[in-house]
PDB file of N, CA and C in Angstrom:
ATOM      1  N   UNK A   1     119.527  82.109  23.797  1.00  0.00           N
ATOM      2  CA  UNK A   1     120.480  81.949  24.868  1.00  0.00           C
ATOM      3  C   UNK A   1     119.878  82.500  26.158  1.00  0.00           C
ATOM      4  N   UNK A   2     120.404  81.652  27.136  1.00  0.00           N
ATOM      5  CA  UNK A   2     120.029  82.042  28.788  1.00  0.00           C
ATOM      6  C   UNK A   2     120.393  82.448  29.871  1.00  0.00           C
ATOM      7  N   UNK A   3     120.326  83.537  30.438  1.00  0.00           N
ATOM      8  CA  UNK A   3     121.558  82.874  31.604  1.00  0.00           C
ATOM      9  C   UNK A   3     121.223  83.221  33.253  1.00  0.00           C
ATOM     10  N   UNK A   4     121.681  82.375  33.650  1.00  0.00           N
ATOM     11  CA  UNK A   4     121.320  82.491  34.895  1.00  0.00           C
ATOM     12  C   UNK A   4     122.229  83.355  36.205  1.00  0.00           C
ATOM     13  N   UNK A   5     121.870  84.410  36.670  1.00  0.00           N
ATOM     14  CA  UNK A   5     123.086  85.366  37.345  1.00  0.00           C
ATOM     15  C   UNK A   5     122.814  84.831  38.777  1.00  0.00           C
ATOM     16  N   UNK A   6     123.539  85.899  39.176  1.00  0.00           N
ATOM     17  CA  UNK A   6     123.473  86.399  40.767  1.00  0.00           C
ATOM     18  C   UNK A   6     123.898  87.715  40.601  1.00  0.00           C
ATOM     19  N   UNK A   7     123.099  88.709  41.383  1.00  0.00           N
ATOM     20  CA  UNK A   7     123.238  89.768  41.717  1.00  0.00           C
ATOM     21  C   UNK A   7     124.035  90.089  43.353  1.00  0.00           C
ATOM     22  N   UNK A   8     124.614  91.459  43.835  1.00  0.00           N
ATOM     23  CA  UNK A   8     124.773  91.646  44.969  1.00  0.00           C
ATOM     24  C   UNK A   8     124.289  92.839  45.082  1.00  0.00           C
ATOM     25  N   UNK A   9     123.988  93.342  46.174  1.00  0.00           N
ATOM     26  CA  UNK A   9     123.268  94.889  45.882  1.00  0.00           C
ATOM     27  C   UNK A   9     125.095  95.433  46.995  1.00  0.00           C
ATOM     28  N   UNK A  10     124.426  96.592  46.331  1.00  0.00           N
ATOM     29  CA  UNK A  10     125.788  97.625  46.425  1.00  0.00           C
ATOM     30  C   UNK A  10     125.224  98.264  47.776  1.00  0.00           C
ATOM     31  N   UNK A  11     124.307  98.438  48.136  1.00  0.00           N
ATOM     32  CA  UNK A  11     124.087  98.848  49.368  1.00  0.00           C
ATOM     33  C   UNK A  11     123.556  98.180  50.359  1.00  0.00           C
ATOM     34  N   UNK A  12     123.673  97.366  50.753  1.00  0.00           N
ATOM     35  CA  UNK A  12     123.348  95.989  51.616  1.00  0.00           C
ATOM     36  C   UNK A  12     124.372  94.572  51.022  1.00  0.00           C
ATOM     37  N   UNK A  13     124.628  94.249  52.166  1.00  0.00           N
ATOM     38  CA  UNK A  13     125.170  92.477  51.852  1.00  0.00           C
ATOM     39  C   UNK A  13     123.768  91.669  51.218  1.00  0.00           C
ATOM     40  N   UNK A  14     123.282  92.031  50.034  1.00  0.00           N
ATOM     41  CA  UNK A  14     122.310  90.882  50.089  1.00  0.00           C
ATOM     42  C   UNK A  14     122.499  90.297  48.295  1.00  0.00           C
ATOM     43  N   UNK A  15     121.857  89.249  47.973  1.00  0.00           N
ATOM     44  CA  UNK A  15     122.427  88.497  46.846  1.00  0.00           C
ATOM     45  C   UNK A  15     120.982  88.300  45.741  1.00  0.00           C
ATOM     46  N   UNK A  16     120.810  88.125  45.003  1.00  0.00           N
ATOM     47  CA  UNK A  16     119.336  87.895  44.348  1.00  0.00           C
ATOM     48  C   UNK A  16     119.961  86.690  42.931  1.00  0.00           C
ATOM     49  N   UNK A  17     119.389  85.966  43.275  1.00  0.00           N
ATOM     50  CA  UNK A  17     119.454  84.711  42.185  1.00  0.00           C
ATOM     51  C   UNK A  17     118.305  84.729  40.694  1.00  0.00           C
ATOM     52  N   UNK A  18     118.800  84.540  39.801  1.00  0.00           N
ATOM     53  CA  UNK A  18     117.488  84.600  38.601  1.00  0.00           C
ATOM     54  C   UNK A  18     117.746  83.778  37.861  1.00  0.00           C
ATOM     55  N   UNK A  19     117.011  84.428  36.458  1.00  0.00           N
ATOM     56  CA  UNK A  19     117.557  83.515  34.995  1.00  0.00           C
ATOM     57  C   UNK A  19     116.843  84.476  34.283  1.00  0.00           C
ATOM     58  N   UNK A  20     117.297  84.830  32.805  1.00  0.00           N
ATOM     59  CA  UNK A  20     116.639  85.704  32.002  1.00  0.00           C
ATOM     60  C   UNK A  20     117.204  85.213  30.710  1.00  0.00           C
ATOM     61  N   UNK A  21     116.522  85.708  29.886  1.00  0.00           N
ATOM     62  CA  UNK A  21     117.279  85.826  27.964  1.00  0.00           C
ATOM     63  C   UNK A  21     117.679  86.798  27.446  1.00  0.00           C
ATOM     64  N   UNK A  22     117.492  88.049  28.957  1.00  0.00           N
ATOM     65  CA  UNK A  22     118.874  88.772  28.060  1.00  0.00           C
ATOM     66  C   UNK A  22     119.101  89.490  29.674  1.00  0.00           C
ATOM     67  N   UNK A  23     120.342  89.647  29.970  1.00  0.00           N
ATOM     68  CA  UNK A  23     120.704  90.110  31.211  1.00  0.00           C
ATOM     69  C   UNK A  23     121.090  91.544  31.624  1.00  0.00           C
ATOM     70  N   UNK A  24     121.104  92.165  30.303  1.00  0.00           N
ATOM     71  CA  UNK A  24     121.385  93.865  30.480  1.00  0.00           C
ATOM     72  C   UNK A  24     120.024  94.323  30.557  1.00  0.00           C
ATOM     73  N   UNK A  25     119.118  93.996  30.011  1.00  0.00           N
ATOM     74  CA  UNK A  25     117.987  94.369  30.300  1.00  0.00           C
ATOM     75  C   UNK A  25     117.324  93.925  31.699  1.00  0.00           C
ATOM     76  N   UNK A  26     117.438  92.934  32.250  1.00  0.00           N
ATOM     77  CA  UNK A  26     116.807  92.056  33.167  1.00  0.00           C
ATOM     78  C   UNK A  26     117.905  93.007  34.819  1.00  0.00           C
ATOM     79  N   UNK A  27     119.004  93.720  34.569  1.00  0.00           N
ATOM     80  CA  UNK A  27     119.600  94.201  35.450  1.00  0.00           C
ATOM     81  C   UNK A  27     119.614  95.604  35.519  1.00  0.00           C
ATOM     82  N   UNK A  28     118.602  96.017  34.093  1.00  0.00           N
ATOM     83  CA  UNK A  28     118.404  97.385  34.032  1.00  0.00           C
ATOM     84  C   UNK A  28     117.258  97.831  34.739  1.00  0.00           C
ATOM     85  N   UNK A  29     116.058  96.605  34.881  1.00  0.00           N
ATOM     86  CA  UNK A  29     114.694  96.595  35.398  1.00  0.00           C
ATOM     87  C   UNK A  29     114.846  96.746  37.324  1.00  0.00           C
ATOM     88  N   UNK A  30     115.933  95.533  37.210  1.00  0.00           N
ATOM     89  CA  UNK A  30     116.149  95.571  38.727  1.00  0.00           C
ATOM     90  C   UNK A  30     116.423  96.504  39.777  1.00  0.00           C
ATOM     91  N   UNK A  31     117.412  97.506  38.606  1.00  0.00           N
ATOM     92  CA  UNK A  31     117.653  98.891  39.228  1.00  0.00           C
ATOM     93  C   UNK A  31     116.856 100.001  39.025  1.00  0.00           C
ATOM     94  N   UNK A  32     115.782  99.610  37.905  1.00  0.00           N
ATOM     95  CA  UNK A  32     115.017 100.740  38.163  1.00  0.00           C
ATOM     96  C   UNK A  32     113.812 100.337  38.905  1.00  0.00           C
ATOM     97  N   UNK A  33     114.214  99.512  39.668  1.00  0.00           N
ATOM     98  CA  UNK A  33     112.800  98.966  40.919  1.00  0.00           C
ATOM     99  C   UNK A  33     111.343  98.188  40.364  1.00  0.00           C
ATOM    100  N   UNK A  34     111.786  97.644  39.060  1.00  0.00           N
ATOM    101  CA  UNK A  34     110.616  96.904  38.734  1.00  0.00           C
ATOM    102  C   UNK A  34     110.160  95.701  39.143  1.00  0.00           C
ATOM    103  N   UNK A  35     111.107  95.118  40.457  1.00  0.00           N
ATOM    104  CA  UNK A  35     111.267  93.924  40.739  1.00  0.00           C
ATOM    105  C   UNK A  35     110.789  94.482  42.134  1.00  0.00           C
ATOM    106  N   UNK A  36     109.708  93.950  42.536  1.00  0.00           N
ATOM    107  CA  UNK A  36     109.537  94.317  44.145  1.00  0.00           C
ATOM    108  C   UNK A  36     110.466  93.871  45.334  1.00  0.00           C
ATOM    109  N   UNK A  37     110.629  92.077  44.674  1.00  0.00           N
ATOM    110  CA  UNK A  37     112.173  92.066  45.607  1.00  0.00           C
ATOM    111  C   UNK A  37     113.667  91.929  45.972  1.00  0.00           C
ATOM    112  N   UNK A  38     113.682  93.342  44.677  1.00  0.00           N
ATOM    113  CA  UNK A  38     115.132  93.685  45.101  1.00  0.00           C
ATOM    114  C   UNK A  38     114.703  95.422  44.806  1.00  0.00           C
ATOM    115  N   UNK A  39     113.820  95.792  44.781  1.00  0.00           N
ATOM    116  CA  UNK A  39     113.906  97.196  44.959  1.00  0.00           C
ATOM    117  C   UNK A  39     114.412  97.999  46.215  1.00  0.00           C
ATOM    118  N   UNK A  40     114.200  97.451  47.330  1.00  0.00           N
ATOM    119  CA  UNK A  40     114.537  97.883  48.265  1.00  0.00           C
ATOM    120  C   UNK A  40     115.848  97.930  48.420  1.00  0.00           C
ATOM    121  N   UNK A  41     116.817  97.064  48.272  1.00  0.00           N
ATOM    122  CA  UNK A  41     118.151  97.258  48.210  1.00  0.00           C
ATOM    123  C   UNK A  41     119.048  97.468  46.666  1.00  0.00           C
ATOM    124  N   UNK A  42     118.235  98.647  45.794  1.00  0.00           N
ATOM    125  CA  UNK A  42     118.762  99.167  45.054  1.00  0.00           C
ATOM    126  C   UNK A  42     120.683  99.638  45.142  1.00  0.00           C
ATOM    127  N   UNK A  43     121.318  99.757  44.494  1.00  0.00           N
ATOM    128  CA  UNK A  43     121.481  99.040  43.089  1.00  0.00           C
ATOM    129  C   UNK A  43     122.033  98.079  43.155  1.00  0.00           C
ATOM    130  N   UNK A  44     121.932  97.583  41.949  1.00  0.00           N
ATOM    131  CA  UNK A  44     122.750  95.821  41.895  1.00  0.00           C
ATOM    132  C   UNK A  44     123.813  95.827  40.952  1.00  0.00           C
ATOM    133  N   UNK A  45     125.002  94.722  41.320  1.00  0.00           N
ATOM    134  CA  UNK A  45     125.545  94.396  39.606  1.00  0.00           C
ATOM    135  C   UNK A  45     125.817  93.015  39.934  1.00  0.00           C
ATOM    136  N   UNK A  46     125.750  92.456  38.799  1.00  0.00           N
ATOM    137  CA  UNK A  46     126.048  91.174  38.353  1.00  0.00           C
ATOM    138  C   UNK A  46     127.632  90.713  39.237  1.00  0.00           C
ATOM    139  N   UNK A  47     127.441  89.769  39.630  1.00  0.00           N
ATOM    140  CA  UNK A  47     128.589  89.212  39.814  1.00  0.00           C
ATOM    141  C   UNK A  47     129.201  87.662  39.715  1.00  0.00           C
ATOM    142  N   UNK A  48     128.011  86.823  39.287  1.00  0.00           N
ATOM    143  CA  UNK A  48     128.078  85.990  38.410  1.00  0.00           C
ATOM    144  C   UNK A  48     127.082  85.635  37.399  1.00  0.00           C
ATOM    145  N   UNK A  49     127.127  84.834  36.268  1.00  0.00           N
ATOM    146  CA  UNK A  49     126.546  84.349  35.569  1.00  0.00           C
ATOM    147  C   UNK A  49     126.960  83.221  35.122  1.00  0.00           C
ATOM    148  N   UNK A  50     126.072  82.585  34.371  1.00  0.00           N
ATOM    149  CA  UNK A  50     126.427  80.874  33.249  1.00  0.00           C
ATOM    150  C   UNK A  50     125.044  80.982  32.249  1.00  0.00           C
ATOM    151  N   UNK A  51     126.124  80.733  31.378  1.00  0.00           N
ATOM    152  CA  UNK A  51     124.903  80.379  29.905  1.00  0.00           C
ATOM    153  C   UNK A  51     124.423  79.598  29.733  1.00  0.00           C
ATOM    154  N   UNK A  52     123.060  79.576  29.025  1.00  0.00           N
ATOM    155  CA  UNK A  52     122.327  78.119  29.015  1.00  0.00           C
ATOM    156  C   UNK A  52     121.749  78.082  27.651  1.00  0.00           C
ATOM    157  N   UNK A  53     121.810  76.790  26.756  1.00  0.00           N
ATOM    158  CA  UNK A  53     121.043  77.089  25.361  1.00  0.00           C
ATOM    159  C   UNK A  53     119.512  76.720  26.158  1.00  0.00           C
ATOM    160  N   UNK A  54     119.095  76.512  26.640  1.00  0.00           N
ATOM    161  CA  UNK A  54     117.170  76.242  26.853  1.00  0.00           C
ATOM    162  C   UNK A  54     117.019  77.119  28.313  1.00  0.00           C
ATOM    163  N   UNK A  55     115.784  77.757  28.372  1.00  0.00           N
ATOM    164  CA  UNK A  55     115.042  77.950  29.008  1.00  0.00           C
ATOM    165  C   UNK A  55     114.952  77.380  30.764  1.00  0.00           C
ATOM    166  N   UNK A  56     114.746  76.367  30.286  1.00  0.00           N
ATOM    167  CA  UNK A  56     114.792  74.618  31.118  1.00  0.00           C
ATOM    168  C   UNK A  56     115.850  74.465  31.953  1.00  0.00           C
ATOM    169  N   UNK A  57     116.982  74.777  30.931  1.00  0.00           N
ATOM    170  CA  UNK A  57     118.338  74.343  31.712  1.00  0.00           C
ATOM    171  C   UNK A  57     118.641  75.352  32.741  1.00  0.00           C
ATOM    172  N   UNK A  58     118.318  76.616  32.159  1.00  0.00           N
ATOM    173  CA  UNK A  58     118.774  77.883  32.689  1.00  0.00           C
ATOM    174  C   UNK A  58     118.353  77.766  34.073  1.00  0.00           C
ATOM    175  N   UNK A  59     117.084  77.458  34.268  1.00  0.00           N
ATOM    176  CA  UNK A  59     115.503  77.376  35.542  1.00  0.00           C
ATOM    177  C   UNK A  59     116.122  76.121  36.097  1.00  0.00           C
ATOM    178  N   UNK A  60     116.559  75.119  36.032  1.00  0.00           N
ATOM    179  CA  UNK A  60     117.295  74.390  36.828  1.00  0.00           C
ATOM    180  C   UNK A  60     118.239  74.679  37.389  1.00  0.00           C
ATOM    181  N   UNK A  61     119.487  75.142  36.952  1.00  0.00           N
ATOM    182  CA  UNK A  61     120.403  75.634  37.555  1.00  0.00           C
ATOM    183  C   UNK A  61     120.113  76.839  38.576  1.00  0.00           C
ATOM    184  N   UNK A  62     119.358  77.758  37.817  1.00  0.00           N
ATOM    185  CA  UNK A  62     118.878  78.809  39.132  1.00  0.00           C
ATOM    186  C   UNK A  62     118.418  78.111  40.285  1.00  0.00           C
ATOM    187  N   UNK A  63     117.458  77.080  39.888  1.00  0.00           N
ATOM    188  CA  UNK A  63     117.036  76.214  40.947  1.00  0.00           C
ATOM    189  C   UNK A  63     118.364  75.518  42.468  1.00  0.00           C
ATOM    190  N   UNK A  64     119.377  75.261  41.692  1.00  0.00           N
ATOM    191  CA  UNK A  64     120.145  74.256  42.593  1.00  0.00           C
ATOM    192  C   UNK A  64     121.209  75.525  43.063  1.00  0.00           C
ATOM    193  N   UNK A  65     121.172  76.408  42.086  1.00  0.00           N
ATOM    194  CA  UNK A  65     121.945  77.560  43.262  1.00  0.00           C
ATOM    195  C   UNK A  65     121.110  78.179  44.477  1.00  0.00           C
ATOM    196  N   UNK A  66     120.045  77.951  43.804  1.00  0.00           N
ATOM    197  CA  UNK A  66     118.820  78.784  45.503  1.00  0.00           C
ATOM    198  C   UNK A  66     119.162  77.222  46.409  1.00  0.00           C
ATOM    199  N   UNK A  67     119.512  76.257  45.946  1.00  0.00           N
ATOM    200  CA  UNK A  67     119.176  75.225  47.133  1.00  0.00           C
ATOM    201  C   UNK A  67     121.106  75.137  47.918  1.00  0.00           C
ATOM    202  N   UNK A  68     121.529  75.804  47.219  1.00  0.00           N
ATOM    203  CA  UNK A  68     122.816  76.189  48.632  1.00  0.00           C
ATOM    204  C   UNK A  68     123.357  77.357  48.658  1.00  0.00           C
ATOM    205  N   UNK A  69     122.672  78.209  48.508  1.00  0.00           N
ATOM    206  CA  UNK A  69     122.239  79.957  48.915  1.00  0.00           C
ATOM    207  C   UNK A  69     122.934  80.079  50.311  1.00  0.00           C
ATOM    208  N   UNK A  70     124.620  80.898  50.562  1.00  0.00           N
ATOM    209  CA  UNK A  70     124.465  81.169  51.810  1.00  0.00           C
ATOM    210  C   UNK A  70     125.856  79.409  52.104  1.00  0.00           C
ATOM    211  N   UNK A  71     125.748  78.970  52.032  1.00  0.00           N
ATOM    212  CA  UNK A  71     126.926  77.624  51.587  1.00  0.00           C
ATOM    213  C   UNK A  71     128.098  77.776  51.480  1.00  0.00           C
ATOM    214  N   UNK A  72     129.087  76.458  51.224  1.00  0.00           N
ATOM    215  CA  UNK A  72     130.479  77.094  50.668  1.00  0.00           C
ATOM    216  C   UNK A  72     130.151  77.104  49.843  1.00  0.00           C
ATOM    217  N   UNK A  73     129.028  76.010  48.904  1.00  0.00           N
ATOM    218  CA  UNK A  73     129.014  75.892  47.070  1.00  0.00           C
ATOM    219  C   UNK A  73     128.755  77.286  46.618  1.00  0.00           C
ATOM    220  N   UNK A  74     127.728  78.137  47.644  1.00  0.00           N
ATOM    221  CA  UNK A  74     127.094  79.279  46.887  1.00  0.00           C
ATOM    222  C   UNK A  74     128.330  80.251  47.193  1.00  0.00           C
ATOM    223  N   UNK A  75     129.302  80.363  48.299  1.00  0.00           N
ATOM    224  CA  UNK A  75     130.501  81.328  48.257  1.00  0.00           C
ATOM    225  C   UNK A  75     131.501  80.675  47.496  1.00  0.00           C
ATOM    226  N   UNK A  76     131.340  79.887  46.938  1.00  0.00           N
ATOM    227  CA  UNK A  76     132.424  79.247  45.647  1.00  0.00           C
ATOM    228  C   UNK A  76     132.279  79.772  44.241  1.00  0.00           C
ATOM    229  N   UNK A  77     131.245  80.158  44.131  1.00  0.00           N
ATOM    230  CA  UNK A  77     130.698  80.935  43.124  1.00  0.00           C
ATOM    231  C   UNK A  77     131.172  82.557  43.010  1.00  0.00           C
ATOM    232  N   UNK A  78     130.699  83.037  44.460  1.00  0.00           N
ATOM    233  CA  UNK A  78     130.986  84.374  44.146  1.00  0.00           C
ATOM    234  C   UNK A  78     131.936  85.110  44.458  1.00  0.00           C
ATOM    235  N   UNK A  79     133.070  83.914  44.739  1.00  0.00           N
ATOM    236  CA  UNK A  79     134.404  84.587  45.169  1.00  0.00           C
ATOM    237  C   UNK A  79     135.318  84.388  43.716  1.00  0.00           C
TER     238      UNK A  79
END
């Protein structure tokens, strides 16, 4: 299983888009700054996600949410 989030950081308005196969881990890394770009605006939490059975599917969808990042589609999501 896959899934593809969005993060918000708790100390800045800013948003970080991904995909992982397991998301407690993948949001545990983020906050401990293993990600160069979202270390700087430490900490994050999840504020959406969607499951994906493949890999593939997951990396597409991350894909078409980065392509209206900032949108109504992408504030349709995280409201």
């Amino acid at each position: 299983m896959y899934q593809v989030y969005i993060l918000c950081s708790l100390l800045k308005k800013r948003y970080y888009i991904g995909h992982t196969g397991n998301l407690i881990k993948r949001l545990a890394a983020h906050n401990a700054g293993k990600t160069s770009s979202t270390k700087a605006y430490r900490p994050w939490q999840v504020i959406y996600s969607e499951d994906f059975n493949t890999k593939q599917d997951a990396y597409a969808r991350e894909m078409k949410i980065k392509s209206y990042k900032g949108g109504r589609a992408f504030k349709t999501l995280i409201e």
